[in-house]
PDB file of N, CA and C in Angstrom:
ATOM      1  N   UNK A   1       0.826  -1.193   0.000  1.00  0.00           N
ATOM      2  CA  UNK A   1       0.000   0.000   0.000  1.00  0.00           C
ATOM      3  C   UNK A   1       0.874   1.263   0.000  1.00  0.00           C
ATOM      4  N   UNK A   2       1.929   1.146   0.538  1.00  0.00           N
ATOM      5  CA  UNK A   2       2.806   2.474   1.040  1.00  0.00           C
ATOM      6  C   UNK A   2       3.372   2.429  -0.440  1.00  0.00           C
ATOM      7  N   UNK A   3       3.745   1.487  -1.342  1.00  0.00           N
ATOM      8  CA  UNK A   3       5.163   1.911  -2.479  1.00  0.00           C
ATOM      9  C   UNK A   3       3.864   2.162  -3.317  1.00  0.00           C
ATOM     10  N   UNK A   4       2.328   1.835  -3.261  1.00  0.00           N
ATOM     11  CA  UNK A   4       1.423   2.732  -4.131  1.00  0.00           C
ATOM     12  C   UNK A   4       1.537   3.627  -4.380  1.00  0.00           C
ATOM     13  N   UNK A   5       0.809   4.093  -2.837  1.00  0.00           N
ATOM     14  CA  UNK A   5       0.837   5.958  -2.619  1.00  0.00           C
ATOM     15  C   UNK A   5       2.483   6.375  -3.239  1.00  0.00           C
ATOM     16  N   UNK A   6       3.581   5.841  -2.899  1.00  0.00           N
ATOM     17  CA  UNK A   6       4.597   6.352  -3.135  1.00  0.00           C
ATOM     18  C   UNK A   6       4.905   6.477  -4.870  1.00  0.00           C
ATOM     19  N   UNK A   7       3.952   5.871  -5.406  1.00  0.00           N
ATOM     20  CA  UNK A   7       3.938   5.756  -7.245  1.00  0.00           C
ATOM     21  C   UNK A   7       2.948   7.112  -7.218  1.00  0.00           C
ATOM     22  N   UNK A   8       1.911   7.203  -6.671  1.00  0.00           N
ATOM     23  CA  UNK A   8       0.951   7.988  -6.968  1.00  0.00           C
ATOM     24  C   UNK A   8       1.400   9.376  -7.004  1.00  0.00           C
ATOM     25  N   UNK A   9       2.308   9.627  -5.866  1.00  0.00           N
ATOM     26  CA  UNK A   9       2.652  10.860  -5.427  1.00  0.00           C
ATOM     27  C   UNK A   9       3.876  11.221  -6.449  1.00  0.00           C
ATOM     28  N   UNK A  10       5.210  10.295  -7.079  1.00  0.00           N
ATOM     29  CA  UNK A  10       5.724  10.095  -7.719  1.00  0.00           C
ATOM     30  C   UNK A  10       5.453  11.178  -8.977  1.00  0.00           C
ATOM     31  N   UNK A  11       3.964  10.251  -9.751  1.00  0.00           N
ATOM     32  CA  UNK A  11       3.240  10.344 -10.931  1.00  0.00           C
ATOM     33  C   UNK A  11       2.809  12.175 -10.826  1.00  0.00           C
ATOM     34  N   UNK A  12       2.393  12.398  -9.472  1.00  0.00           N
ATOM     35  CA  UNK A  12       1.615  13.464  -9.577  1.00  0.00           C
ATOM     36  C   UNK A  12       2.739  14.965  -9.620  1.00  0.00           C
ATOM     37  N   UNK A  13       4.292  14.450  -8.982  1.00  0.00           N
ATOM     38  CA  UNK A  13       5.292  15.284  -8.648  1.00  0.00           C
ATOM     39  C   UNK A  13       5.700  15.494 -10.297  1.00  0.00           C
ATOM     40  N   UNK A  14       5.578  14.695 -11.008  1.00  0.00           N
ATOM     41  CA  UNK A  14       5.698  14.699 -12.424  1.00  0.00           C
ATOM     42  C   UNK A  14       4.966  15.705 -13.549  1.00  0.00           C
ATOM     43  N   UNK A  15       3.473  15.155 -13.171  1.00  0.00           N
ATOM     44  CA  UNK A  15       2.469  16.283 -13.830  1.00  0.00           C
ATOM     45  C   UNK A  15       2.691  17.601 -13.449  1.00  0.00           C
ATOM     46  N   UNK A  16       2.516  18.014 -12.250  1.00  0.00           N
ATOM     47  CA  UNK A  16       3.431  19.082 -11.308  1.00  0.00           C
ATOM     48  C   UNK A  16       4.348  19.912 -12.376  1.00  0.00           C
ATOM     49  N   UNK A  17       5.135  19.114 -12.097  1.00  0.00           N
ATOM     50  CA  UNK A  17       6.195  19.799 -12.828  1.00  0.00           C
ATOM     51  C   UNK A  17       6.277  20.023 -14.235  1.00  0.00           C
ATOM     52  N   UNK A  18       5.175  18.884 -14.907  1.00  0.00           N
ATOM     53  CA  UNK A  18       5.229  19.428 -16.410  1.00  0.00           C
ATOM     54  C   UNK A  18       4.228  20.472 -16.780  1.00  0.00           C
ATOM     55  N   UNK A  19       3.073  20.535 -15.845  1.00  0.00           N
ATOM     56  CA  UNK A  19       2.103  21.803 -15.965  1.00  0.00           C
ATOM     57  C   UNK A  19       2.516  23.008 -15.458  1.00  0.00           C
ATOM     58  N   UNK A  20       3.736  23.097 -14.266  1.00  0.00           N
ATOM     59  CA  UNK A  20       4.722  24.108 -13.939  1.00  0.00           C
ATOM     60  C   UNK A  20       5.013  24.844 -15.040  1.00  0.00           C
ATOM     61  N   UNK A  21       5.374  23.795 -16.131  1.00  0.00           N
ATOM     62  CA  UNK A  21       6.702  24.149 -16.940  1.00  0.00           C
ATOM     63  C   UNK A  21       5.704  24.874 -18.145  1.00  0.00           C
ATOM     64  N   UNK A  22       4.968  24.225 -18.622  1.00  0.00           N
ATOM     65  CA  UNK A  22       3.348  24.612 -19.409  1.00  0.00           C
ATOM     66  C   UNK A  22       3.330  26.588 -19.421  1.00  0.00           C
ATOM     67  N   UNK A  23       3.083  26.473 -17.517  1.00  0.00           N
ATOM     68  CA  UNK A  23       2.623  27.996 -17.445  1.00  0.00           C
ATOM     69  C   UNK A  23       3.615  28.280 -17.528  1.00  0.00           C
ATOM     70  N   UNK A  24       5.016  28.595 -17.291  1.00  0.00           N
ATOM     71  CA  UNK A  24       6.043  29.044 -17.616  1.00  0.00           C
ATOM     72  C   UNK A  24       6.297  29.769 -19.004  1.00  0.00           C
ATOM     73  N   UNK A  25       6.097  28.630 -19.602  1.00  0.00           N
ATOM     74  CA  UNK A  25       6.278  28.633 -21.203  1.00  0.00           C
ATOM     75  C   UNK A  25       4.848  29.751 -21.499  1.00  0.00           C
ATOM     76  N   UNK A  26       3.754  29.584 -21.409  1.00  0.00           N
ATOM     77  CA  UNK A  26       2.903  30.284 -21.636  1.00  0.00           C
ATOM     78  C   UNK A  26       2.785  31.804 -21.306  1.00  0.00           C
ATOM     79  N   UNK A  27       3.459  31.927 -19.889  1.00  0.00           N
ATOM     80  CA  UNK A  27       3.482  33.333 -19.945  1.00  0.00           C
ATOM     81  C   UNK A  27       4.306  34.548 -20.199  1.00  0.00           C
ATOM     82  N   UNK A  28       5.388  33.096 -20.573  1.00  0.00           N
ATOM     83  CA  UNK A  28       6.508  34.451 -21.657  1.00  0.00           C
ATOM     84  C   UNK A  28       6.260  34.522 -22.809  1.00  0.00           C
ATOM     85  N   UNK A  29       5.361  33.671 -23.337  1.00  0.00           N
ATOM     86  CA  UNK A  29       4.655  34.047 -24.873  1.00  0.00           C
ATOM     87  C   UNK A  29       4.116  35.561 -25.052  1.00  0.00           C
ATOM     88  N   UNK A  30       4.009  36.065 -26.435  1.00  0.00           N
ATOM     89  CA  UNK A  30       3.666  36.980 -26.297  1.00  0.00           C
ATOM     90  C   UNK A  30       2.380  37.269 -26.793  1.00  0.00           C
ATOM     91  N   UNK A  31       1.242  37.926 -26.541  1.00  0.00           N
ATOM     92  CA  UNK A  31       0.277  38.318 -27.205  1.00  0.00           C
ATOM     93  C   UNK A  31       0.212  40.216 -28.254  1.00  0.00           C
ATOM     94  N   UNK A  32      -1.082  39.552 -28.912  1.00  0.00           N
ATOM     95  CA  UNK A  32      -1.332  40.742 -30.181  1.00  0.00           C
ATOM     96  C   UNK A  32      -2.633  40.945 -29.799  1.00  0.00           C
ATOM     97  N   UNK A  33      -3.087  42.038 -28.772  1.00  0.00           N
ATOM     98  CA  UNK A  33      -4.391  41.860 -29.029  1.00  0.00           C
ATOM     99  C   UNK A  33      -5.658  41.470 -27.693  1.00  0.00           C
ATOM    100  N   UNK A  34      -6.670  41.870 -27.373  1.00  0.00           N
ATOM    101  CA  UNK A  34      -7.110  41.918 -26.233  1.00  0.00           C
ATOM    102  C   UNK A  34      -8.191  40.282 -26.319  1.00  0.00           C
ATOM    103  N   UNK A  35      -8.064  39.997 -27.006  1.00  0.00           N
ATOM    104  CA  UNK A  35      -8.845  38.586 -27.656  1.00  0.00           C
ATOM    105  C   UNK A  35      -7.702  37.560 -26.736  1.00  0.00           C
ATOM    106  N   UNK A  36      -6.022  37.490 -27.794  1.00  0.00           N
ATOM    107  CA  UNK A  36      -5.028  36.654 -26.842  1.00  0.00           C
ATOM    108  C   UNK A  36      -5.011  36.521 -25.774  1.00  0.00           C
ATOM    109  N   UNK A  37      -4.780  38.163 -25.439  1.00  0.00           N
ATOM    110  CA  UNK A  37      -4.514  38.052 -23.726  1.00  0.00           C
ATOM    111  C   UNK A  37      -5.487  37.503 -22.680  1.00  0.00           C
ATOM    112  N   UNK A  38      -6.901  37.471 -23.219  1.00  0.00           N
ATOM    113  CA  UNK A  38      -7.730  36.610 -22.340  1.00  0.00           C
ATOM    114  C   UNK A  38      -7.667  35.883 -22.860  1.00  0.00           C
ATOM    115  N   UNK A  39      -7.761  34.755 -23.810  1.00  0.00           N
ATOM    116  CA  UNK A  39      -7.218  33.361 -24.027  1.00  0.00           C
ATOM    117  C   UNK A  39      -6.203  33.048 -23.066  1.00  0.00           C
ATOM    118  N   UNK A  40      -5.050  34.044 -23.128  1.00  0.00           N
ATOM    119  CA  UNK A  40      -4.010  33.722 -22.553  1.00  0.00           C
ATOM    120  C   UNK A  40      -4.271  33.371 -21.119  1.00  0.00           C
ATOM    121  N   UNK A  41      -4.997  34.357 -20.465  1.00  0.00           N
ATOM    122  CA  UNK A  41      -5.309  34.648 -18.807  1.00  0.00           C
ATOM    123  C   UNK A  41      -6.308  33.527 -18.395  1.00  0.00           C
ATOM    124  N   UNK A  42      -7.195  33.344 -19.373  1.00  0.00           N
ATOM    125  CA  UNK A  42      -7.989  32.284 -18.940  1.00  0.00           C
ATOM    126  C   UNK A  42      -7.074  30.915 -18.809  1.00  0.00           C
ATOM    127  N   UNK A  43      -6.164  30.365 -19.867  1.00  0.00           N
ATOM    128  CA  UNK A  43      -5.291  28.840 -19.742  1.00  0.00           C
ATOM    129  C   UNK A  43      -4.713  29.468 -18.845  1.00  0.00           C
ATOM    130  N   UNK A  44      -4.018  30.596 -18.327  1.00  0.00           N
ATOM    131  CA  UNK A  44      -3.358  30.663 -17.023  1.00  0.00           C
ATOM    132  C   UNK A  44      -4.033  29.892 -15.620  1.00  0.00           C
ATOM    133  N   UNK A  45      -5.198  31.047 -15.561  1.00  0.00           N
ATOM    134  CA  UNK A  45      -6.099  30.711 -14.358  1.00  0.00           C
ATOM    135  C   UNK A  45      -6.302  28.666 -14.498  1.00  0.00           C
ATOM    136  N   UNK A  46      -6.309  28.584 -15.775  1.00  0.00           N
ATOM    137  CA  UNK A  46      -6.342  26.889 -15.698  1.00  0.00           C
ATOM    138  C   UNK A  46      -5.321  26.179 -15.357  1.00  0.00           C
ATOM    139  N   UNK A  47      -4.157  26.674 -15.585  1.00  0.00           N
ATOM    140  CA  UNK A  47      -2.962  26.072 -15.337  1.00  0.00           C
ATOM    141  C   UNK A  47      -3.267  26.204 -13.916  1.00  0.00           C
ATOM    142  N   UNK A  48      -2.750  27.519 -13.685  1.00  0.00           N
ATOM    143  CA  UNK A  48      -3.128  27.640 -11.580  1.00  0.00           C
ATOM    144  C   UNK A  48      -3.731  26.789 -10.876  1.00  0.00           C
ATOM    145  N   UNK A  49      -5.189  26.825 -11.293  1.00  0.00           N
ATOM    146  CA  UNK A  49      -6.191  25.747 -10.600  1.00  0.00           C
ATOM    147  C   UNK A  49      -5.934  24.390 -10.854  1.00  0.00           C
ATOM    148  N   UNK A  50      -5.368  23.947 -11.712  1.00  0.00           N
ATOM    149  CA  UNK A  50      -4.458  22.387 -12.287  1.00  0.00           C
ATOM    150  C   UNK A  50      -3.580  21.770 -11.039  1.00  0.00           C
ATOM    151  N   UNK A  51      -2.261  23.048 -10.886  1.00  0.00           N
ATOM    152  CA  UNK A  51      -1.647  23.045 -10.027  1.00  0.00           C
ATOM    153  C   UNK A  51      -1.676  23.060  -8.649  1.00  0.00           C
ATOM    154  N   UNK A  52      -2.993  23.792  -8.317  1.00  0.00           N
ATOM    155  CA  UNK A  52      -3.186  23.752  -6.927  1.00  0.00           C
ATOM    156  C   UNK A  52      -3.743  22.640  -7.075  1.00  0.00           C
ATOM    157  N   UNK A  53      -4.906  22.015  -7.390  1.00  0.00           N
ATOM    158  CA  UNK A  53      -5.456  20.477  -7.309  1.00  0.00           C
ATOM    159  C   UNK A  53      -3.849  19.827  -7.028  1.00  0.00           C
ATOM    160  N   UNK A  54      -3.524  19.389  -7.528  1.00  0.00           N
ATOM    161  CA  UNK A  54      -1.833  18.648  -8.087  1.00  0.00           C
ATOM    162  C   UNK A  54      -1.239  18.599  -6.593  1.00  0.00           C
ATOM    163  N   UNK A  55      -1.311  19.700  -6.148  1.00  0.00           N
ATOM    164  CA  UNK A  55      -0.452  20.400  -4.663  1.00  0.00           C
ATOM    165  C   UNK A  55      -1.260  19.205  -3.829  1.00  0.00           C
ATOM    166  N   UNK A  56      -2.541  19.823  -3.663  1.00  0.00           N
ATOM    167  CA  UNK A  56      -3.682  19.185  -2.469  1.00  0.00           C
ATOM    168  C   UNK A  56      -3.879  17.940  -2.534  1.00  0.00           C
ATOM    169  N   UNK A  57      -3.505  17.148  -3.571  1.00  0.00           N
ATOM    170  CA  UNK A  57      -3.693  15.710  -3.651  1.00  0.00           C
ATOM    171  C   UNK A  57      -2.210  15.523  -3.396  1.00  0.00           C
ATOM    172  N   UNK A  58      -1.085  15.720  -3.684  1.00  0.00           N
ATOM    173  CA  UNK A  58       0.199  14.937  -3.239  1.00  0.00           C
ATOM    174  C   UNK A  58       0.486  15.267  -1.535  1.00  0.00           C
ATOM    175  N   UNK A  59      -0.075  16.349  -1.341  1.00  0.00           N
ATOM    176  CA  UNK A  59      -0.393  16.644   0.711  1.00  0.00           C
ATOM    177  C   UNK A  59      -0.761  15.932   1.110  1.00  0.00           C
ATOM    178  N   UNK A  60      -2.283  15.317   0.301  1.00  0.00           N
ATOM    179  CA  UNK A  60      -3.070  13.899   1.026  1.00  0.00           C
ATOM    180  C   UNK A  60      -2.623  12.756   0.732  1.00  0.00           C
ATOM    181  N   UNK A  61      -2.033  12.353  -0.099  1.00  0.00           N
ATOM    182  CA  UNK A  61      -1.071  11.007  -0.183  1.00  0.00           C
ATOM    183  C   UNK A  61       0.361  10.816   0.557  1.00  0.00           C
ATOM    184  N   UNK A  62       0.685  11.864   0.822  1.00  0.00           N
ATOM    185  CA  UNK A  62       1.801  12.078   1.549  1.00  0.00           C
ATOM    186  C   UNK A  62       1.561  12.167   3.117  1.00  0.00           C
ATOM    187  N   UNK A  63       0.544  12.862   3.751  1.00  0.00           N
ATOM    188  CA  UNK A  63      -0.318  12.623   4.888  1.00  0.00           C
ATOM    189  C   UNK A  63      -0.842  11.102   5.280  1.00  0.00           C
ATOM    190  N   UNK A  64      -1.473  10.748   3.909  1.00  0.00           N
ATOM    191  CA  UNK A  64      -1.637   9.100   4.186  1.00  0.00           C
ATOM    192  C   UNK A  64      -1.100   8.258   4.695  1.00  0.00           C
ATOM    193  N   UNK A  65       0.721   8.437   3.626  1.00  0.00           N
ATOM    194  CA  UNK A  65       1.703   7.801   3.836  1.00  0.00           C
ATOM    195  C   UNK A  65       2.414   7.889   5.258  1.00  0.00           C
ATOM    196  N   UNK A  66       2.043   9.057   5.281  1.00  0.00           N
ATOM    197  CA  UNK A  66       2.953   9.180   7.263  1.00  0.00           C
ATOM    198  C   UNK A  66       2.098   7.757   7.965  1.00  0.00           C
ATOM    199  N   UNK A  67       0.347   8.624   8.164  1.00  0.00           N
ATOM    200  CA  UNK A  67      -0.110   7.451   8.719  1.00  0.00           C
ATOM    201  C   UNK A  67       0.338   6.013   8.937  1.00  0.00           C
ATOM    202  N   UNK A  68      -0.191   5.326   7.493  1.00  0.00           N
ATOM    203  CA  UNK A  68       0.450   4.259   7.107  1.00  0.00           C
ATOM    204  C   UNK A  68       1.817   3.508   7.801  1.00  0.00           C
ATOM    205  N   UNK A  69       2.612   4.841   7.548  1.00  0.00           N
ATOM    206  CA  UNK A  69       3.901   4.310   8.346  1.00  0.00           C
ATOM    207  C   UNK A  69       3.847   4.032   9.643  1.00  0.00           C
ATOM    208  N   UNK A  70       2.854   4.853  10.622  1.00  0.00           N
ATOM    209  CA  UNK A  70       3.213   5.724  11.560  1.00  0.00           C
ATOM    210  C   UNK A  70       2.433   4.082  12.270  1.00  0.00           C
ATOM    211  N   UNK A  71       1.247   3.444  11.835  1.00  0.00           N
ATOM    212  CA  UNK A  71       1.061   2.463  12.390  1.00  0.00           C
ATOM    213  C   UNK A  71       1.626   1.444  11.788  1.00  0.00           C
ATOM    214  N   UNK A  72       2.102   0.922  10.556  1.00  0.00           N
ATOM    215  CA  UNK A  72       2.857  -0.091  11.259  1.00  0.00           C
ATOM    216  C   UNK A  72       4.100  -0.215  11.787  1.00  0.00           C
ATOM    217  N   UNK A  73       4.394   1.255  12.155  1.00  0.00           N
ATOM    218  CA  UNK A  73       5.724   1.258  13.476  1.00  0.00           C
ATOM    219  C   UNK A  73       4.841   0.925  14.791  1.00  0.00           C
ATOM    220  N   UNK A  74       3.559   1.553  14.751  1.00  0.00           N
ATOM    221  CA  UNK A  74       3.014   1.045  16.396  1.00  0.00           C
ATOM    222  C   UNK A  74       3.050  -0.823  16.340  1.00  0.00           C
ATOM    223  N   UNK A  75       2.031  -1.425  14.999  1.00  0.00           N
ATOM    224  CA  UNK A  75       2.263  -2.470  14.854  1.00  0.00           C
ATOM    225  C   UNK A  75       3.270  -3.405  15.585  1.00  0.00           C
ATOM    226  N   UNK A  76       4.326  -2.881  15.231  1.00  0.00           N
ATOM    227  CA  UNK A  76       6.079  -3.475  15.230  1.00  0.00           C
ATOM    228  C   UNK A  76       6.653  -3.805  16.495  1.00  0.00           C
ATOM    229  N   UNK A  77       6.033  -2.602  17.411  1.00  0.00           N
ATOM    230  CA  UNK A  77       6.084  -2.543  18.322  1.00  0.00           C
ATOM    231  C   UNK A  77       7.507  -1.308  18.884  1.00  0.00           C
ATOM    232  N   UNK A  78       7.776  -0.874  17.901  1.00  0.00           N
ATOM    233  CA  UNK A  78       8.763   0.106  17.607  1.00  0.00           C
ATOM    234  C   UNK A  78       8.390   1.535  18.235  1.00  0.00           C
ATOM    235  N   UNK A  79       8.848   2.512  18.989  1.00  0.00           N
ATOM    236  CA  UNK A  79       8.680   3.683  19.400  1.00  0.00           C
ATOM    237  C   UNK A  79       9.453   4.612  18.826  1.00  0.00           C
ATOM    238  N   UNK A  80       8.304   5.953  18.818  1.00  0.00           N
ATOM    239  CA  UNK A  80       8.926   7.143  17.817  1.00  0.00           C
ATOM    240  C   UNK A  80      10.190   7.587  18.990  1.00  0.00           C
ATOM    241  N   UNK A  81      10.928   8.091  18.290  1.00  0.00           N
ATOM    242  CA  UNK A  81      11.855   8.819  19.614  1.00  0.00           C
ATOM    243  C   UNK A  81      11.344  10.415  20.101  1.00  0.00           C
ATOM    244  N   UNK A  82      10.194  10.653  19.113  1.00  0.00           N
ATOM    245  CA  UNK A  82       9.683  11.949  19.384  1.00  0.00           C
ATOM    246  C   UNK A  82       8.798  11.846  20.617  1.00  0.00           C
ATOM    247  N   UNK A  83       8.075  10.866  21.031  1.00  0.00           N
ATOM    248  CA  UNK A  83       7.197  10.546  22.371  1.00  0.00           C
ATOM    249  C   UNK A  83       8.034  10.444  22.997  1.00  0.00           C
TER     250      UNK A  83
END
């Protein structure tokens, strides 16, 4: 279950970074014109909202994953050194 999440989060650090790279590229393009520039502003605002989704789901798989860990160290019978 844990090297899942750890593919999932993987996969998503990926998209991340290629929709990063997307708006990047997009907003040093240049526009002609008040038509572009909202084309332009609107795929922005999409990219943004892409990215934040992207963010909030690798938090919760990564949150998961603590869990996950966190009991089967109780499991184990293993203690955090932080308690």
């Amino acid at each position: 279950m844990i090297k899942q999440i750890e593919r999932q989060v993987r996969e998503l650090q990926k998209e991340l970074a290629e929709t990063q790279k997307e708006r990047n590229l997009l907003r040093l393009q240049p526009c002609q014109g008040d038509l572009e520039i909202r084309q332009k502003e609107e795929r922005l605002d999409s990219l943004d909202t892409r990215i934040e989704s992207l963010n909030q789901q690798i938090r919760e798989l990564e949150k998961k994953r603590r869990e996950l860990m966190s009991e089967a160290l109780k499991k184990s019978g293993h203690e955090s050194p932080f308690s």
